[in-house]
N, C-alpha and C. Protein backbone atom coordinates (compact mmCIF):
# COMPACT_ATOMS: atom_id res chain seq x y z
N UNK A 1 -38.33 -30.11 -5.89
CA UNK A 1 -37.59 -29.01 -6.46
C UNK A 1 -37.37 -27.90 -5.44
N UNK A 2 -38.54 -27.49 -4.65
CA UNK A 2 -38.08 -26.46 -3.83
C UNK A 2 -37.58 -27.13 -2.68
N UNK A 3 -36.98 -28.14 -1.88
CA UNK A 3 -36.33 -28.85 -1.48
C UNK A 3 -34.97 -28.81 -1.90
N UNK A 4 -34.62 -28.89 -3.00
CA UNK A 4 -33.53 -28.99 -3.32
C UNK A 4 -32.95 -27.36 -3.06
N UNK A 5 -33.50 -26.31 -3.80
CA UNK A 5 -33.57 -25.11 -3.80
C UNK A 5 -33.21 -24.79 -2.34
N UNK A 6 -33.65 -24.85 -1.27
CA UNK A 6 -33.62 -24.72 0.06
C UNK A 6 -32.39 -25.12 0.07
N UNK A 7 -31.93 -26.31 0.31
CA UNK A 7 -30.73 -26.86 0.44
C UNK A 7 -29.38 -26.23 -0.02
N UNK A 8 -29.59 -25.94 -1.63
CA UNK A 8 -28.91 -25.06 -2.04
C UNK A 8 -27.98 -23.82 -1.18
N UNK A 9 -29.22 -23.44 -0.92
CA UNK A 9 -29.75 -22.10 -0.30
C UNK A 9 -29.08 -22.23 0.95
N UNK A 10 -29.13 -23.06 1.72
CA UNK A 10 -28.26 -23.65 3.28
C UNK A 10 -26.80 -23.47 3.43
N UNK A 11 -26.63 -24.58 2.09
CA UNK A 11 -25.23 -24.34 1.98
C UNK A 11 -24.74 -23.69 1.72
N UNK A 12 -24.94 -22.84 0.90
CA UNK A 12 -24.26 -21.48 0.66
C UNK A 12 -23.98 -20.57 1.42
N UNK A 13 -25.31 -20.27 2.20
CA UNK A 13 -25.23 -19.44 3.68
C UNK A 13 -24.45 -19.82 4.77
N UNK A 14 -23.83 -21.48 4.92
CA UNK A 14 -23.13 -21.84 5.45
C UNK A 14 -21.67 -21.66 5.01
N UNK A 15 -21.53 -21.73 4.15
CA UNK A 15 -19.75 -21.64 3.29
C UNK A 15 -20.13 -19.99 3.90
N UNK A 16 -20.85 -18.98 3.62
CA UNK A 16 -21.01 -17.57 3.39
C UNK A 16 -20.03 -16.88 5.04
N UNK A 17 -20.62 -18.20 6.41
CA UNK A 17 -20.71 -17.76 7.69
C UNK A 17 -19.25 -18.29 7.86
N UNK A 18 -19.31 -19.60 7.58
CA UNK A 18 -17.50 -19.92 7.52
C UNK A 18 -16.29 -19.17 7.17
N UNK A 19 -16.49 -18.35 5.97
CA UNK A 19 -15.98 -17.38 5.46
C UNK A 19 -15.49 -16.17 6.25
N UNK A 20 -16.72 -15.89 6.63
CA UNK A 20 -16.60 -14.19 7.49
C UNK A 20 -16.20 -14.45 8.57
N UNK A 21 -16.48 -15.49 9.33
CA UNK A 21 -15.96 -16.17 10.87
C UNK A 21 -14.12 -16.12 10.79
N UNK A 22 -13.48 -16.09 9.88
CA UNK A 22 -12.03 -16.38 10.02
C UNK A 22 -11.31 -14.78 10.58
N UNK A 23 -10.34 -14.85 11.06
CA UNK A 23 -9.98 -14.09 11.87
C UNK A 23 -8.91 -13.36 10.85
N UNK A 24 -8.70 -13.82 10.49
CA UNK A 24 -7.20 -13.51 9.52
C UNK A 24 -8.13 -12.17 8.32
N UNK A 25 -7.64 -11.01 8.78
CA UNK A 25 -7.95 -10.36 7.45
C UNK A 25 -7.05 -9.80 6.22
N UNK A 26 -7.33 -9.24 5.55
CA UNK A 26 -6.30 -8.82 3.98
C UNK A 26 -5.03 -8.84 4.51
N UNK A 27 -4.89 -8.14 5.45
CA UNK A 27 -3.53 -7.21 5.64
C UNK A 27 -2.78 -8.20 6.89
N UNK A 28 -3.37 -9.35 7.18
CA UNK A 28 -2.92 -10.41 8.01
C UNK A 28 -1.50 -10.93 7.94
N UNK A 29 -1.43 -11.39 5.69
CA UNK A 29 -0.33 -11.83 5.71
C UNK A 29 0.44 -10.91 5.33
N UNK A 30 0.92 -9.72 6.07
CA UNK A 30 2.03 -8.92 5.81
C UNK A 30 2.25 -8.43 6.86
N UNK A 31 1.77 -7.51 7.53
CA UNK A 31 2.21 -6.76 8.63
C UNK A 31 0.79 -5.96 9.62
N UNK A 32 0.85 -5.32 10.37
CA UNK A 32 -0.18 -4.37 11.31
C UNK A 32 0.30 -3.15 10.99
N UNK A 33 0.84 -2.39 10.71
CA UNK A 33 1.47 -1.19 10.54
C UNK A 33 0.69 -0.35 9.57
N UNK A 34 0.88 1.08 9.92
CA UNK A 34 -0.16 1.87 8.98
C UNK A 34 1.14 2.96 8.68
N UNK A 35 1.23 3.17 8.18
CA UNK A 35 2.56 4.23 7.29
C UNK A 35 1.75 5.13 6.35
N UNK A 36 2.06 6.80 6.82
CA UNK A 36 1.56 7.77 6.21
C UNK A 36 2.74 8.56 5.71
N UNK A 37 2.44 9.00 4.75
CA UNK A 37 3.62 10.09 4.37
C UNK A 37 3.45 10.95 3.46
N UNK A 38 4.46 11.74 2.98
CA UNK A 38 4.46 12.55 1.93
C UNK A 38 5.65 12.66 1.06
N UNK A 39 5.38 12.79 0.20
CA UNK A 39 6.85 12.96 -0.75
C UNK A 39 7.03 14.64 -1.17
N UNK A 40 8.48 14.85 -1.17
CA UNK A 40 8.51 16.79 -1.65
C UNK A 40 9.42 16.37 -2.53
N UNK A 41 9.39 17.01 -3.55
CA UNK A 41 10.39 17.01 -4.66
C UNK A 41 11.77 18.08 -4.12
N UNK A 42 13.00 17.84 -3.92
CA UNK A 42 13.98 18.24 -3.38
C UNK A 42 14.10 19.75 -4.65
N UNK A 43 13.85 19.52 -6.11
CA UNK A 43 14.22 21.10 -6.86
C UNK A 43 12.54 21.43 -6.60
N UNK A 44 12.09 21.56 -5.83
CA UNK A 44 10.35 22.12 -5.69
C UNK A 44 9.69 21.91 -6.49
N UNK A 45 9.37 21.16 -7.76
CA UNK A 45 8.64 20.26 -8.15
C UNK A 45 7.88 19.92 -8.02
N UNK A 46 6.78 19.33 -8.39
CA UNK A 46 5.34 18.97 -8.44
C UNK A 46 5.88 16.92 -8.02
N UNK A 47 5.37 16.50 -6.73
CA UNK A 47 5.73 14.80 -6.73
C UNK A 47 4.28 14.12 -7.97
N UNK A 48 3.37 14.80 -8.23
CA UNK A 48 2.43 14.20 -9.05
C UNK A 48 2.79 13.28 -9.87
N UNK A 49 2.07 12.03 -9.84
CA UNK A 49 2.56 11.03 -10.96
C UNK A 49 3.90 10.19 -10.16
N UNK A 50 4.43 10.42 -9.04
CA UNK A 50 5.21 9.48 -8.47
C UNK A 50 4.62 8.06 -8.16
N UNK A 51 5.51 7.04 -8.01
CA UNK A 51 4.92 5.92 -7.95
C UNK A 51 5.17 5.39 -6.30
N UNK A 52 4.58 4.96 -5.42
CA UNK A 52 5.33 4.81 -3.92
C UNK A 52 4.89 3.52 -3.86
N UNK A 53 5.51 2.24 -3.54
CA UNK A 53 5.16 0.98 -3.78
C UNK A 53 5.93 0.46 -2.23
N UNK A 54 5.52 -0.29 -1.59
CA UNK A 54 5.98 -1.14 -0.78
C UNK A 54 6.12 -2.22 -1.03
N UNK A 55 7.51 -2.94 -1.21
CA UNK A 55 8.60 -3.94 -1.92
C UNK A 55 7.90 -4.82 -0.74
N UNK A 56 7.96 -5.76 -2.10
CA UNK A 56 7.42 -7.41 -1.98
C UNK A 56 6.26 -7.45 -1.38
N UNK A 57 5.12 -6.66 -1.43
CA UNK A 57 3.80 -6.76 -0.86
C UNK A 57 3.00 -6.20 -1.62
N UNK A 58 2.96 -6.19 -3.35
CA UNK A 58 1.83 -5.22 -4.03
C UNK A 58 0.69 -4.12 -3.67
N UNK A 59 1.55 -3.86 -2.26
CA UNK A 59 1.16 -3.11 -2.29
C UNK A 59 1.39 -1.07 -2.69
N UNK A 60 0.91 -0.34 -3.80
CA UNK A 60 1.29 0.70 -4.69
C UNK A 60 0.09 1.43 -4.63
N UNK A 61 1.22 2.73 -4.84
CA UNK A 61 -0.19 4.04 -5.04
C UNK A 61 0.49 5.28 -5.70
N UNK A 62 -0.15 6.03 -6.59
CA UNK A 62 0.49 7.13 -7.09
C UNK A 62 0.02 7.96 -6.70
N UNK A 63 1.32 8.88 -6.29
CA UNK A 63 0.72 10.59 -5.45
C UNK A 63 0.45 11.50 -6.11
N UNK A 64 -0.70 12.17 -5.74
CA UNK A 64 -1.19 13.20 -6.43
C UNK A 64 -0.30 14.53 -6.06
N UNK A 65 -0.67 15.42 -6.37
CA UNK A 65 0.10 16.72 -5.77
C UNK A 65 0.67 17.29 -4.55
N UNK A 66 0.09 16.55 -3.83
CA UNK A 66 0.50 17.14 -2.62
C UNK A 66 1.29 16.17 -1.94
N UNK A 67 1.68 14.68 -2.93
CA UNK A 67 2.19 13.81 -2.77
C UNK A 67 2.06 12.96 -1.47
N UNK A 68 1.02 13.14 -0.77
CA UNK A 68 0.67 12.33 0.77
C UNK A 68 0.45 11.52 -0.15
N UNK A 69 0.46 10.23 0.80
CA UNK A 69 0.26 8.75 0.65
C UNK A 69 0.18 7.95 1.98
N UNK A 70 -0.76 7.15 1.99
CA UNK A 70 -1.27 5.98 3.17
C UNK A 70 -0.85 4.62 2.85
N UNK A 71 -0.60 3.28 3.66
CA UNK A 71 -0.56 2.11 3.53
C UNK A 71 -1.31 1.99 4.69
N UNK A 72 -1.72 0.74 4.95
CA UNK A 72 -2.24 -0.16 6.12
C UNK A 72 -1.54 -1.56 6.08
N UNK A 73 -1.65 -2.35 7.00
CA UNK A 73 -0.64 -3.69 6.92
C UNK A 73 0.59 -3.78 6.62
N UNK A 74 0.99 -2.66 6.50
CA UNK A 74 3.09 -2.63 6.51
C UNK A 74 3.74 -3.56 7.26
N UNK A 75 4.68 -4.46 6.52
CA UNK A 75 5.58 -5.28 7.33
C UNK A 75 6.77 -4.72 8.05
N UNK A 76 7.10 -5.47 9.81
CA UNK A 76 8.40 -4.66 10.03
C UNK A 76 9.65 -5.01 8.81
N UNK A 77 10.28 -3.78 9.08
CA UNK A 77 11.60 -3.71 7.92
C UNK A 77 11.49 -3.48 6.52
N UNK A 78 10.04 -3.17 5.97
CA UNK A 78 9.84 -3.33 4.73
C UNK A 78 10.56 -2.22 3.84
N UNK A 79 10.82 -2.09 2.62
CA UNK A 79 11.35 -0.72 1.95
C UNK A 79 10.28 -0.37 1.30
N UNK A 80 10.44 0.76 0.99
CA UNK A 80 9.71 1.67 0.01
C UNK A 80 10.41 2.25 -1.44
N UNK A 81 10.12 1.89 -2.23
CA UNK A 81 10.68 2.16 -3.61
C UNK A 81 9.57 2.67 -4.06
N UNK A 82 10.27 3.93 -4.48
CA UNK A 82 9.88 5.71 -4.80
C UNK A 82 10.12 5.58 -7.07
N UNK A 83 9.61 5.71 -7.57
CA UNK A 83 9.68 5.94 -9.00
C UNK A 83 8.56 6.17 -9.86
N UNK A 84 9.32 6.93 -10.61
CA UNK A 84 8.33 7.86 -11.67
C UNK A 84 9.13 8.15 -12.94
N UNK A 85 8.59 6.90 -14.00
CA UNK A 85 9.58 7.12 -15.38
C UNK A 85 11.12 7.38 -14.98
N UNK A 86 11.64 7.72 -16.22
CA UNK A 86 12.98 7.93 -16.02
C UNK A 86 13.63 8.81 -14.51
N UNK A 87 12.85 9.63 -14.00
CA UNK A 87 13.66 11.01 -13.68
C UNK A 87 13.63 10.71 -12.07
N UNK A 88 12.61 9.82 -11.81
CA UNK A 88 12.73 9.48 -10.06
C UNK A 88 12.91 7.85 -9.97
N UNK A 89 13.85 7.40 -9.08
CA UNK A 89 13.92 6.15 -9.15
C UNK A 89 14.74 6.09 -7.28
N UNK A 90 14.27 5.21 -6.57
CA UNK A 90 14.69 5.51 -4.84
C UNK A 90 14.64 4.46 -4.34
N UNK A 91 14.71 4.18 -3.14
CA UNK A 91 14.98 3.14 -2.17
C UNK A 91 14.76 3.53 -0.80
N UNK A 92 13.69 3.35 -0.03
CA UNK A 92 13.73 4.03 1.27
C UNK A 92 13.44 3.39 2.45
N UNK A 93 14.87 2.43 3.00
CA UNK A 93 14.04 1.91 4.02
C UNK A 93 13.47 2.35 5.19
N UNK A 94 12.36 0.97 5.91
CA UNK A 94 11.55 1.81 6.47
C UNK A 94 12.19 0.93 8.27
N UNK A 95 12.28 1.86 9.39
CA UNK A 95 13.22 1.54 10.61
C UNK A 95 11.83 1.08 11.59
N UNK A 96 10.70 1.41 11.12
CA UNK A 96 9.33 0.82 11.93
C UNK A 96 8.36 0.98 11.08
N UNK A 97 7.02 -0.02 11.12
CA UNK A 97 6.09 -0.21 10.33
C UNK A 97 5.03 0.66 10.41
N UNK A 98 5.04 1.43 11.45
CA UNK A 98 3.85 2.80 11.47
C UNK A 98 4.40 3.95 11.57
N UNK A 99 3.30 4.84 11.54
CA UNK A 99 4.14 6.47 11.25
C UNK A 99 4.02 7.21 10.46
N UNK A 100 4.54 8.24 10.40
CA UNK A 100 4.71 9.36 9.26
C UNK A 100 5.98 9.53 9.19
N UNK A 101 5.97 9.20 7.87
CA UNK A 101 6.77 10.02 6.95
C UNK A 101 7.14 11.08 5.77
N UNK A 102 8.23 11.91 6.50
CA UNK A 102 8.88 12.85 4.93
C UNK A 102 9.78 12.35 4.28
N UNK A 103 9.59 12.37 2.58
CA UNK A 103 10.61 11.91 2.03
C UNK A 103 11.19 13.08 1.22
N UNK A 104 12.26 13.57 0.94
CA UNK A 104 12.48 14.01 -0.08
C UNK A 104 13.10 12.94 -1.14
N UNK A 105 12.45 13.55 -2.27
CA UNK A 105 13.35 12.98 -3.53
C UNK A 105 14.02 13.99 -4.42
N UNK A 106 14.53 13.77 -5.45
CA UNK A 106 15.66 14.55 -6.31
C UNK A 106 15.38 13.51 -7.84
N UNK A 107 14.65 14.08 -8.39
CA UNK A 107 14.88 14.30 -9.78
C UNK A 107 16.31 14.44 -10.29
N UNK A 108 16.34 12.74 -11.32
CA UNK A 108 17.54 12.88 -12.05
C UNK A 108 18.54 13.98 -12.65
N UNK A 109 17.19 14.74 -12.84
CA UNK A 109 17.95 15.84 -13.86
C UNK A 109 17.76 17.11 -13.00
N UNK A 110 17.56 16.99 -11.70
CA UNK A 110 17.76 18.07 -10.91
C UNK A 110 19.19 18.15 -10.69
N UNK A 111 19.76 19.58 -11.03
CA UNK A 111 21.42 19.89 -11.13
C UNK A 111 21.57 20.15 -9.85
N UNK A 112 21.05 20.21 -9.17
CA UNK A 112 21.22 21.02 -7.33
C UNK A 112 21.64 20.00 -6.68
């Protein structure tokens, strides 16, 4: 029994080392790129509750007030689609995979 137990115990630690040994991490199958930014609401607005998602890579995050936002692993050429309920809805492509960015947006029902 404790024979077997051991064994157990081997293999597992072996699948465990196989595992961590691979080179390829999360952000492998998409891109190297780290993209920082911020969003300003174009009528001065609060961006809180915006949605900033990078198209076709799940990768999403909602901005808090001061509307900065980070990615890591950005693909070249990828877009950024900007929305929040009805009133923000965007498209922003991106011309290189690292960096900072400003975005403004405009609220639907901003008359300006």
């Amino acid at each position: 029994m404790r024979t077997r137990a051991f064994a157990v115990a081997a293999v597992m630690m072996t699948m465990l080392v196989i595992g961590c040994a691979r080179e390829d991490g999360i952000t492998s199958s998409y891109g190297s790129g780290v993209l920082s930014g911020q969003l300003v609401m174009a009528g001065g607005g609060s961006p809180a509750g915006v949605e900033v998602t990078v198209a076709g890579t799940g990768m999403t995050t909602v901005v808090g007030e001061d509307g900065r936002f980070v990615f890591a692993g950005v693909p070249e050429g990828a877009q950024l689609h900007i929305h929040r309920g009805t009133d923000v809805d965007a498209g922003f492509p991106l011309f290189r995979n690292s960096g900072s960015v400003t975005i403004e947006v405009r609220s639907r029902w901003d008359s300006r």
